[in-house]
Structures are given as C-alpha cells and as structure tokens.
N, C-alpha and C. Protein backbone atom coordinates (compact mmCIF):
# COMPACT_ATOMS: atom_id res chain seq x y z
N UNK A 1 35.71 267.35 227.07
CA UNK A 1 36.29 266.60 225.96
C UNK A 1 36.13 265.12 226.26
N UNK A 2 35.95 264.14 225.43
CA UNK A 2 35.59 263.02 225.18
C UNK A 2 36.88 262.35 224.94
N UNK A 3 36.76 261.02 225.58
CA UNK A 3 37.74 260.20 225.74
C UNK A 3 38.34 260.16 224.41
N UNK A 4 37.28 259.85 223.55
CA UNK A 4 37.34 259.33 222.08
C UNK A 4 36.88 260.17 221.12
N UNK A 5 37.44 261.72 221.14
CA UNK A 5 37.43 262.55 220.35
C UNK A 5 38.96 263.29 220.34
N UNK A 6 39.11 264.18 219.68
CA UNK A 6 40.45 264.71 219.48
C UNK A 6 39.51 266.31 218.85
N UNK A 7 39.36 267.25 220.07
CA UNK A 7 38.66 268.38 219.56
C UNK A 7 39.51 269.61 218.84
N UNK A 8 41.12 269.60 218.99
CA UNK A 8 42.11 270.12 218.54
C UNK A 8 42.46 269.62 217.00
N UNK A 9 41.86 268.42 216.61
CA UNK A 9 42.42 267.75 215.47
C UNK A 9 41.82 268.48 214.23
N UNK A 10 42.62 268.78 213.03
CA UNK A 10 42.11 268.92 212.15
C UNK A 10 41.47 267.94 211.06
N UNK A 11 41.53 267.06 211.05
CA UNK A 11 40.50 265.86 210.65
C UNK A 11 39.44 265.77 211.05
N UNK A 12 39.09 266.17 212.10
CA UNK A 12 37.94 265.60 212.68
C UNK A 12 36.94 264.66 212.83
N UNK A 13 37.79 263.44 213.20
CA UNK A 13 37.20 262.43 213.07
C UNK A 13 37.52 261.66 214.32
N UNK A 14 37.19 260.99 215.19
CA UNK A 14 37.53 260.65 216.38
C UNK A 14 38.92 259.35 216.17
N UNK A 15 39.18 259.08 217.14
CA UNK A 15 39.99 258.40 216.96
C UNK A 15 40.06 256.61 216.57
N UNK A 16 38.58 256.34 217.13
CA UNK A 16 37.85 255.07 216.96
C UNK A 16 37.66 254.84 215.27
N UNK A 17 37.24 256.01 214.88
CA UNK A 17 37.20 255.90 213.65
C UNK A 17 38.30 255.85 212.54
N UNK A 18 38.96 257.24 213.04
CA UNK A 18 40.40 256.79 212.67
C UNK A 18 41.26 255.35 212.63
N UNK A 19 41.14 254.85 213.38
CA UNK A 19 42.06 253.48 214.15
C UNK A 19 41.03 252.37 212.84
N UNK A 20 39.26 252.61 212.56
CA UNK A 20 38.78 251.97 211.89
C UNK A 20 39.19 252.10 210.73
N UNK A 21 39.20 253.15 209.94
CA UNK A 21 39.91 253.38 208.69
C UNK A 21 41.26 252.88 208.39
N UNK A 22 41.76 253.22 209.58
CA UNK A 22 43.07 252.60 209.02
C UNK A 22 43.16 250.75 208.96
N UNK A 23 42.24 250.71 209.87
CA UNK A 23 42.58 248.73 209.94
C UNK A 23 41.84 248.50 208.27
N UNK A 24 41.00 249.52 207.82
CA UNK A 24 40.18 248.52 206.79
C UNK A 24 41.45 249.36 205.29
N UNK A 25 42.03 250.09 205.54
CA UNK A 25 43.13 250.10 204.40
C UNK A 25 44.25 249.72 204.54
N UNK A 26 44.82 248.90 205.30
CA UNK A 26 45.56 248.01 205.72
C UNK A 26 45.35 246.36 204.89
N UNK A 27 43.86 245.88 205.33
CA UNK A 27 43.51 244.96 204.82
C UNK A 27 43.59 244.97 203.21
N UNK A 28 42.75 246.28 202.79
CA UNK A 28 43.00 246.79 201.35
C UNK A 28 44.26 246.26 200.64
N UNK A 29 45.41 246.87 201.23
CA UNK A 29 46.49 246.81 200.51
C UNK A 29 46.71 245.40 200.75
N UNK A 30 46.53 244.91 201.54
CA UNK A 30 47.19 242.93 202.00
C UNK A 30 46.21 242.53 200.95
N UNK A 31 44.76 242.55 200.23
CA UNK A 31 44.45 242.27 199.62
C UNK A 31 44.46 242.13 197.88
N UNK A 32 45.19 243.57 198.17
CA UNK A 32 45.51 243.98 196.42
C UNK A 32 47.15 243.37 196.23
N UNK A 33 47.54 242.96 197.01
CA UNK A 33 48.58 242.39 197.01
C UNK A 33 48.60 240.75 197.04
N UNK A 34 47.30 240.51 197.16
CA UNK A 34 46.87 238.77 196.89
C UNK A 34 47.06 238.33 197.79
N UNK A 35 46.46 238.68 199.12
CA UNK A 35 46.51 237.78 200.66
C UNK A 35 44.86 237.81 200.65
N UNK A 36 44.68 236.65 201.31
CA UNK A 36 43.25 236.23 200.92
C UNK A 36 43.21 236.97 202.67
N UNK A 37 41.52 237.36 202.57
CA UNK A 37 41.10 237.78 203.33
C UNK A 37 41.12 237.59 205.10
N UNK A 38 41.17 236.28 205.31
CA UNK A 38 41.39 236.01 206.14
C UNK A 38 42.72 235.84 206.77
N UNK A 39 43.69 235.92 205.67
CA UNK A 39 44.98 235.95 206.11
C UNK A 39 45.57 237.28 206.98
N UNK A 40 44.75 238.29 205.99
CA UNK A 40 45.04 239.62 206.43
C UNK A 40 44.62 240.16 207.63
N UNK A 41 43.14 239.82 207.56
CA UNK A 41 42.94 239.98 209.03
C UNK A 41 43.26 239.37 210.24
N UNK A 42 43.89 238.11 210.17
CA UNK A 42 44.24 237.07 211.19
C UNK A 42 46.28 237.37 211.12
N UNK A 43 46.66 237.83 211.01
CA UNK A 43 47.94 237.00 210.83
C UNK A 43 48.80 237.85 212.08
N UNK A 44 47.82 238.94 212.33
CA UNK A 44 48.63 240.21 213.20
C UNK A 44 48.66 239.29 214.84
N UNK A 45 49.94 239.37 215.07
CA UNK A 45 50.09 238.75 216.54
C UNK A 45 49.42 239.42 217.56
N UNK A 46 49.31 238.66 218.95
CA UNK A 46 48.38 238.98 219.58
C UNK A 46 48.96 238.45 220.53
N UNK A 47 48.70 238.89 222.31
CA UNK A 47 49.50 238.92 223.59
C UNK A 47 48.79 237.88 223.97
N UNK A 48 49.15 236.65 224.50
CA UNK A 48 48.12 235.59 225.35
C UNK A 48 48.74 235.36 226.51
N UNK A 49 48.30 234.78 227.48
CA UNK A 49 48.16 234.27 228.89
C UNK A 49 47.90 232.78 229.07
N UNK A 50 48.58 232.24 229.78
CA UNK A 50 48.21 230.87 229.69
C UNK A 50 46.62 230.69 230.66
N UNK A 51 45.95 229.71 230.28
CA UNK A 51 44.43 229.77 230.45
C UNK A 51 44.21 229.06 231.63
N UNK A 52 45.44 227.64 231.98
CA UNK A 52 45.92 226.64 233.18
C UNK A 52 46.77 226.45 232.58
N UNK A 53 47.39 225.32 233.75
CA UNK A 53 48.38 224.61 233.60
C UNK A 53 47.92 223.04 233.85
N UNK A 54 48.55 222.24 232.82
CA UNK A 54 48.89 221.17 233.44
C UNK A 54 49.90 220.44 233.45
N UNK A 55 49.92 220.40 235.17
CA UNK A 55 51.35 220.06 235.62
C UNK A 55 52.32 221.40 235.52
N UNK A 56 53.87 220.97 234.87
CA UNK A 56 54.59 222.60 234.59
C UNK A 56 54.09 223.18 233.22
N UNK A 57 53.13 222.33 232.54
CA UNK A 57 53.10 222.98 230.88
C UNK A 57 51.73 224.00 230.87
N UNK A 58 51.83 224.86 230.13
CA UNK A 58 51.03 225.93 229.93
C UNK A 58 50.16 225.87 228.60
N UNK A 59 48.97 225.93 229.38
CA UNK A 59 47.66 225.05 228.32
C UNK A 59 47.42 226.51 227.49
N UNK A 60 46.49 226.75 226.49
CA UNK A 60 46.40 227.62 225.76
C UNK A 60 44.74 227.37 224.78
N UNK A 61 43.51 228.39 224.40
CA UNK A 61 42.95 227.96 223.55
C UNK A 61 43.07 227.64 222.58
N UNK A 62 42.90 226.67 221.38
CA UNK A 62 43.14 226.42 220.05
C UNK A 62 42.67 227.41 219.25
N UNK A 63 43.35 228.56 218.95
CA UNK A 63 43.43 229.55 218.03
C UNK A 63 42.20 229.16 216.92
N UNK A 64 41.09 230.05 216.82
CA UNK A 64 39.96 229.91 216.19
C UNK A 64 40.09 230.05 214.45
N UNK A 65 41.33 230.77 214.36
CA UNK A 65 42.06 231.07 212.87
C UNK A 65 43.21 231.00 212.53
N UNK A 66 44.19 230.87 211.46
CA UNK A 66 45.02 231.46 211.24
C UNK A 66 45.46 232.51 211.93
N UNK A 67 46.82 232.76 212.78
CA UNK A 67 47.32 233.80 213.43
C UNK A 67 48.45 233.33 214.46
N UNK A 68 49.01 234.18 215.04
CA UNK A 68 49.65 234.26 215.60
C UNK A 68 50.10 235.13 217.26
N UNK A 69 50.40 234.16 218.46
CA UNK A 69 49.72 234.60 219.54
C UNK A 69 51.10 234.37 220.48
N UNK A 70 51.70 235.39 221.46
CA UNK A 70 52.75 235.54 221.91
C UNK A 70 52.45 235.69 223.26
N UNK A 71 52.85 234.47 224.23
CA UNK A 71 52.97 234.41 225.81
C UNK A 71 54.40 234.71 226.12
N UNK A 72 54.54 236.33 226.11
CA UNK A 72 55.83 236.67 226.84
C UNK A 72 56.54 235.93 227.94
N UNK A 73 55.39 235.31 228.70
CA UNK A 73 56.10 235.04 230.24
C UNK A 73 56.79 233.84 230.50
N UNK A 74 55.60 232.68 229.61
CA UNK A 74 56.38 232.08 228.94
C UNK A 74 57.37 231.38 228.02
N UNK A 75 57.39 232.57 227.45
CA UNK A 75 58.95 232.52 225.86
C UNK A 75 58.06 231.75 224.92
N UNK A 76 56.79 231.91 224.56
CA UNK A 76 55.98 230.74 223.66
C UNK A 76 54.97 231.40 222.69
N UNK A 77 55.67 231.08 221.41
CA UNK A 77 54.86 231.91 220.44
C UNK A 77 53.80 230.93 219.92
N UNK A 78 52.63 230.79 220.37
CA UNK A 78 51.89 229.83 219.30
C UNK A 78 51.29 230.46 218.32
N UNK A 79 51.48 229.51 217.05
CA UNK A 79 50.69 229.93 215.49
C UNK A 79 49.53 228.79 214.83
N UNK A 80 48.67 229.35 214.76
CA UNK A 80 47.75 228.35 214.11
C UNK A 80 47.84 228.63 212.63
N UNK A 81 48.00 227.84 211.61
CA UNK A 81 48.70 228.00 210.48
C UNK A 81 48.62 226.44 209.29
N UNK A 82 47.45 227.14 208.86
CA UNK A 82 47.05 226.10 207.85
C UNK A 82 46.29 224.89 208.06
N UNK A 83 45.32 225.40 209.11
CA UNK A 83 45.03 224.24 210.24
C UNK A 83 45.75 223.24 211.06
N UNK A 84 46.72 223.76 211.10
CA UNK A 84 48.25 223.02 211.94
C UNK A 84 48.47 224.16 212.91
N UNK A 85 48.36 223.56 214.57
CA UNK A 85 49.33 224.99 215.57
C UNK A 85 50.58 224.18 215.94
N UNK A 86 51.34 225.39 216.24
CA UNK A 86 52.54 224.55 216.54
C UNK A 86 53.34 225.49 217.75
N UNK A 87 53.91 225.11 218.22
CA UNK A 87 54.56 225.92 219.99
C UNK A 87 55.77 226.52 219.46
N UNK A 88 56.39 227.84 219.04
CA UNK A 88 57.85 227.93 219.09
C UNK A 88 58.41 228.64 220.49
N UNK A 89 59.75 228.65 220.10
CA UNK A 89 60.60 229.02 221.49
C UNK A 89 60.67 230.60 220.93
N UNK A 90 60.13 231.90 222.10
CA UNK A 90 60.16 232.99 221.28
C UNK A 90 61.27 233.52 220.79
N UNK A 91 62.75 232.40 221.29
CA UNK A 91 64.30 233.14 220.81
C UNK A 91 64.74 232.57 219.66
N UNK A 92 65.18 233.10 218.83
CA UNK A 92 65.83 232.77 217.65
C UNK A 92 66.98 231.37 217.93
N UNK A 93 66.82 230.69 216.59
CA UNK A 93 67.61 229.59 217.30
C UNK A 93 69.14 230.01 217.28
N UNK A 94 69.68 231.33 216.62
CA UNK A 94 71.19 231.91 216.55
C UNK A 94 71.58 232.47 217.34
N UNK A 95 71.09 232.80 218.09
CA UNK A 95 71.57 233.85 219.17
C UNK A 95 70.97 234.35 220.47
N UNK A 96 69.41 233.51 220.24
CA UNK A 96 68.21 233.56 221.57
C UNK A 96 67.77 235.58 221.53
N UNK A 97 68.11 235.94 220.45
CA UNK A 97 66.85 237.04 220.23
C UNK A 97 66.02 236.92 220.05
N UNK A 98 64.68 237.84 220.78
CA UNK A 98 63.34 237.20 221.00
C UNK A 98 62.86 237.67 218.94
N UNK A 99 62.35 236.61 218.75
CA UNK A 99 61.68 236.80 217.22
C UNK A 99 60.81 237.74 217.21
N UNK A 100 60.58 238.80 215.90
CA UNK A 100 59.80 239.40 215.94
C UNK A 100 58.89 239.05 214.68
N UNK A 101 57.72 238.82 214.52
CA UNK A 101 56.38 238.57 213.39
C UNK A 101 56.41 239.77 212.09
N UNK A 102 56.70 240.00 210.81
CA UNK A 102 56.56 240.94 210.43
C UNK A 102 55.49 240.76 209.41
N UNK A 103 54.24 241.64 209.52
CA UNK A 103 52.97 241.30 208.98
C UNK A 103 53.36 241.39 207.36
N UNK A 104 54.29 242.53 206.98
CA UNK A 104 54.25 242.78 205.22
C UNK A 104 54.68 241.51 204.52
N UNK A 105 55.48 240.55 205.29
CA UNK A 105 56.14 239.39 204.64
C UNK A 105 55.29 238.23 205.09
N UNK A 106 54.58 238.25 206.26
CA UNK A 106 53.72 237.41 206.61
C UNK A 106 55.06 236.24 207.11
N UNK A 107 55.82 236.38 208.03
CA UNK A 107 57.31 235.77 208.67
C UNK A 107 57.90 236.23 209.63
N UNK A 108 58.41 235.09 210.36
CA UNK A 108 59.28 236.02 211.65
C UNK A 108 60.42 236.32 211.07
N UNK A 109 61.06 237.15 212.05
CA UNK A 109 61.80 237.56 211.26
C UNK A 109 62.98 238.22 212.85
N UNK A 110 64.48 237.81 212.79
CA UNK A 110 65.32 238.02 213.95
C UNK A 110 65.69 239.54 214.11
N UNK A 111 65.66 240.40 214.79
CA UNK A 111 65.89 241.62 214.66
C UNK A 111 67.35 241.82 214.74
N UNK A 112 67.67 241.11 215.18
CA UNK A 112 69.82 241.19 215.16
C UNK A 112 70.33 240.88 214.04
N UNK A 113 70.04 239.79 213.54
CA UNK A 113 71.03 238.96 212.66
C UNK A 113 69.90 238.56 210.89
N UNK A 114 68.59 239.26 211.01
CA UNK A 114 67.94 238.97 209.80
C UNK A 114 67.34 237.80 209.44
N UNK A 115 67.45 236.98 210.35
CA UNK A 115 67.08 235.54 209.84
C UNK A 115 65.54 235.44 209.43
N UNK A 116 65.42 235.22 208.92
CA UNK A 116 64.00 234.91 208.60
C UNK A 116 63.42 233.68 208.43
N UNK A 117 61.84 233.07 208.81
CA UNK A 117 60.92 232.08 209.07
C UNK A 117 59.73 232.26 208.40
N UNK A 118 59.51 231.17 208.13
CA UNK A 118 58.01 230.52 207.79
C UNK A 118 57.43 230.54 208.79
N UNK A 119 55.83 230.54 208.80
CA UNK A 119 55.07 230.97 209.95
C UNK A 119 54.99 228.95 210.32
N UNK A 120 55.54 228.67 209.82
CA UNK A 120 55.82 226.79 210.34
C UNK A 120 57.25 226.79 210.90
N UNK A 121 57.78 228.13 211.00
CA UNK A 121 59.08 227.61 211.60
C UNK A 121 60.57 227.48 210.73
N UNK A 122 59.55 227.19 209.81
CA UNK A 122 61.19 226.60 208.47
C UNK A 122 61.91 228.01 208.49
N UNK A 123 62.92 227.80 208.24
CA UNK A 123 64.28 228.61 207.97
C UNK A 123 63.82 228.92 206.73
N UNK A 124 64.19 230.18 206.61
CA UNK A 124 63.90 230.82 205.19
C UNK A 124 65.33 230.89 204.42
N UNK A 125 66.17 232.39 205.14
CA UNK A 125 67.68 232.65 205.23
C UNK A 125 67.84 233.45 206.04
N UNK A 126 69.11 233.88 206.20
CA UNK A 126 69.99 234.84 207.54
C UNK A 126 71.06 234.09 207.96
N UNK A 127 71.35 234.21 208.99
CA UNK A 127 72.70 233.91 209.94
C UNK A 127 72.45 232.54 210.43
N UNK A 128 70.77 232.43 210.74
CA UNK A 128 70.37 230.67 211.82
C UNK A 128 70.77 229.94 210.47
N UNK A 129 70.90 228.94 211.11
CA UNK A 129 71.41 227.40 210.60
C UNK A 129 70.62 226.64 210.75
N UNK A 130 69.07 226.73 211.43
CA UNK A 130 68.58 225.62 211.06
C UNK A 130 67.06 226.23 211.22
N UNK A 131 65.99 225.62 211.71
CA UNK A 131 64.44 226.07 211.90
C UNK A 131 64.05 226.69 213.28
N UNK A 132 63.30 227.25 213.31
CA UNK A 132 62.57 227.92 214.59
C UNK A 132 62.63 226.42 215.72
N UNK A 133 62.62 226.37 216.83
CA UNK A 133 63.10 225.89 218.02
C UNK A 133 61.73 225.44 217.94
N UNK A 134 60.83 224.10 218.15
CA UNK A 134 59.11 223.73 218.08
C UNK A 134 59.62 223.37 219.97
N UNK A 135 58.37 223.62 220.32
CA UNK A 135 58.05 222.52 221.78
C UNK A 135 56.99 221.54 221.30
N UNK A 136 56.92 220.14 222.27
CA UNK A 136 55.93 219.48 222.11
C UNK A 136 55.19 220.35 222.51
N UNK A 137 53.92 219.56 221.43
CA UNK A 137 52.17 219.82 222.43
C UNK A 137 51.42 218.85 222.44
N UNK A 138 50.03 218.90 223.07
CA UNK A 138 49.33 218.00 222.47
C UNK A 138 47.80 218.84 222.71
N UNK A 139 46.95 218.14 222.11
CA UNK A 139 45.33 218.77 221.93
C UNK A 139 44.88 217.97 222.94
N UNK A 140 44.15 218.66 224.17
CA UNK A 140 43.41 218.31 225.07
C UNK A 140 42.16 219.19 224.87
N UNK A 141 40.73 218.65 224.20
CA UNK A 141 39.54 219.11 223.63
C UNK A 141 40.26 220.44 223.31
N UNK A 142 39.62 221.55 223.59
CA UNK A 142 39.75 222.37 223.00
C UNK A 142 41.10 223.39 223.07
N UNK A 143 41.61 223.22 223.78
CA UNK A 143 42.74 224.00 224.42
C UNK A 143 44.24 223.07 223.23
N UNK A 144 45.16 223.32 223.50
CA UNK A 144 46.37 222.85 223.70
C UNK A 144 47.65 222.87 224.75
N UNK A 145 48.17 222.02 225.12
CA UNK A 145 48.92 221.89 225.97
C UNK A 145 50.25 221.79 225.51
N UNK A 146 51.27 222.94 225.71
CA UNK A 146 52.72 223.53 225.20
C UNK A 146 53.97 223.01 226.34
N UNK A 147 54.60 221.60 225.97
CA UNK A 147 55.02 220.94 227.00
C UNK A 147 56.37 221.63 227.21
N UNK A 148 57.17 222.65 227.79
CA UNK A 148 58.05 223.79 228.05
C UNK A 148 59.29 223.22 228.39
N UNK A 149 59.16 221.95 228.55
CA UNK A 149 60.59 221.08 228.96
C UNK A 149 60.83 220.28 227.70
N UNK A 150 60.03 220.42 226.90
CA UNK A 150 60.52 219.29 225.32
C UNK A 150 60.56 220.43 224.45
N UNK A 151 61.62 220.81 224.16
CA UNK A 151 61.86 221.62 223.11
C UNK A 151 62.75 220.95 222.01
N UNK A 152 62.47 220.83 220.89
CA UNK A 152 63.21 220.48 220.04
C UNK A 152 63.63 221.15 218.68
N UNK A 153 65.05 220.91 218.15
CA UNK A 153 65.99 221.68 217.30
C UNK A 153 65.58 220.51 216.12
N UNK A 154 65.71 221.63 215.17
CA UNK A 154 65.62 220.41 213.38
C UNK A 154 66.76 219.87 213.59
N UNK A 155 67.90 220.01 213.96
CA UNK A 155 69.01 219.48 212.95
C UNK A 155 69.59 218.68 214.22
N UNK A 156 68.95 218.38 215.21
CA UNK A 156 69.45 217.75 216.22
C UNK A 156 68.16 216.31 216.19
N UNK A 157 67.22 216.41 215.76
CA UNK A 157 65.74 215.75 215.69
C UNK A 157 65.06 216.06 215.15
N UNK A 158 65.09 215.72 213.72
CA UNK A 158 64.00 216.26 213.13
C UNK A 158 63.05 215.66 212.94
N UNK A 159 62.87 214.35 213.05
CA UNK A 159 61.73 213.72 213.32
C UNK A 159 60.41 214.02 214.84
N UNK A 160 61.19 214.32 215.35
CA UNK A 160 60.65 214.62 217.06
C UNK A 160 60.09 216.47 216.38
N UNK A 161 60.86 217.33 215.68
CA UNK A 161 60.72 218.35 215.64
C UNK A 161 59.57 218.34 214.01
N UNK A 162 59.49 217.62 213.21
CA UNK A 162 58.20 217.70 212.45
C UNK A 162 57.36 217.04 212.90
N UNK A 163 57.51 216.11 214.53
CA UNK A 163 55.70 215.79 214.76
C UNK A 163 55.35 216.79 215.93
N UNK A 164 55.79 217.64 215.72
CA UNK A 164 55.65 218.81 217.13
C UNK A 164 54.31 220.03 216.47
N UNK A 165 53.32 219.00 216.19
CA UNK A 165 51.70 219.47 215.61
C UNK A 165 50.99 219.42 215.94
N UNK A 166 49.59 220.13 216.07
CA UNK A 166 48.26 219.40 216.28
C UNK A 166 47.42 219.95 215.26
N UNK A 167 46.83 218.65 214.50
CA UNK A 167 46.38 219.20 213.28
C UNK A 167 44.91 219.71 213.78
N UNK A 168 43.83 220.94 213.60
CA UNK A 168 42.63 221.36 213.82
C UNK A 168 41.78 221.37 212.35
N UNK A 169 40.88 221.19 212.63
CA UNK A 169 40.05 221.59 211.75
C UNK A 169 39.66 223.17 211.30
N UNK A 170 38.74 223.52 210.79
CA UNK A 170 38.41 224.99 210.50
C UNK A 170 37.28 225.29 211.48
N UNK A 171 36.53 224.19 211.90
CA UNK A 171 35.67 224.33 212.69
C UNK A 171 35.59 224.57 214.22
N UNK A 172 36.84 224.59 214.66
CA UNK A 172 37.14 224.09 215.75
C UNK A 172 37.40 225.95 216.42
C-alpha cells in the first residue's frame, strides 16, 4: 500500500487528490461569495520561524501576498494586508487569549470572549476595548524586522500604534 493511496476507501481517489479537490472547492465557494481570487487563496494562516535576528528582534520575509503568518515562539502574528504588513501580539488585547484567524469572515477572531478584528488589527466588536496590540517594525530590503520590546496599545498611543507599518509594493 502506498503512502498516498487509501486502498480500503470507497472513493477511490488518493488522498493528494482528495486534499486537491477540496482546496479548489473551497476557493469556489470564497469566490461565489465575492472574494477575489487572490484573497482566497492567500488569506489561510501559515506557521513561520524567524529567518535571524537582529539584536533581540526577530526578522521575518516580507510576505509575497496578502496573508497571514503565525510565529508561535515568538507570540507574533504577521499579516501582509493591502500592501501594508504589520506585527501583532498573538494575545488578544482582553484577556491575552492567543487570537485565532477565521478564514469564512476573513478576521481574527478571540476564542473566549468573541472579539473580533480586522486583518489591520481594528476592533470590530466583542468584550476588547480597543485594537489588536501592533509591535514596531521596520523593512530591512527584503525581510522585516518585528521589534518584540515596542509593543503598542491604540488607546494608550495611537499615533505610535497607526505608524506600526511597512508599506510593500505588489512586486516585492
């Protein structure tokens, strides 16, 4: 038996294929539902690793699309999002539950308390009181650098917390 067969299955279709079908009626429905193509395929989070460091901050590649990319180790969700990435803190700002991404709404979204986010962070509604937690960054060529000691709250700085950007191009 083959890694990538299922000879007991009544479908009979391997599982590669299976797993293919389903990603391309997935997209289907995000599409018939008016998410442009690239949204659909990009928006599903994804596990990253920091690439270096410099100094204590944890550098990262500049996300090639729209999406969303989660360094457990470091509590750091980065989203590239509208040609803007931006660093959040992965805990909710109400209660430090780690946020969870929910693809049907295209938003994070708190698994305790409901709160819900814009993939920029903004407060949608729920229990939080104010926006997703940003860290500085800054664009060093191609990478970005997620500075882990500057974290900033909207309603404590919101000036410090809307320049917490690096704007990219599409090309990049």
């Amino acid at each position: 038996m083959s890694d990538d067969s299922c000879t007991n299955c009544a479908l009979g279709q391997s599982r590669r294929d299976f797993v293919r079908e389903a990603a391309v009626t997935a997209v289907g429905v995000l599409l018939a539902l008016g998410i442009s193509p690239e949204m659909a395929a990009a928006m599903r989070p994804t596990a990253i690793t920091t690439r270096r460091r410099v100094g204590a901050d944890p550098s990262y590649p500049i996300p090639a699309a729209d999406g969303i990319q989660i360094d457990k180790k470091e509590q750091v969700i980065l989203v590239r999002w509208k040609n803007e990435v931006f660093a959040f803190n992965l805990s909710c700002p109400h209660q430090n539950t780690a946020l969870h991404w929910s693809d049907a709404d295209h938003q994070f979204q708190c698994p305790k308390h409901h709160s819900r986010y814009q993939p920029d962070g903004t407060f949608i509604d729920g229990r939080a009181t104010r926006n997703m937690d940003r860290f500085s960054l800054t664009k060093a060529g191609n990478d970005v650098v997620v500075h882990i000691d500057t974290m900033h709250k909207s309603d404590a700085d919101k000036g410090a917390w809307t320049a917490s950007v690096v704007s990219v191009t599409g090309a990049e």
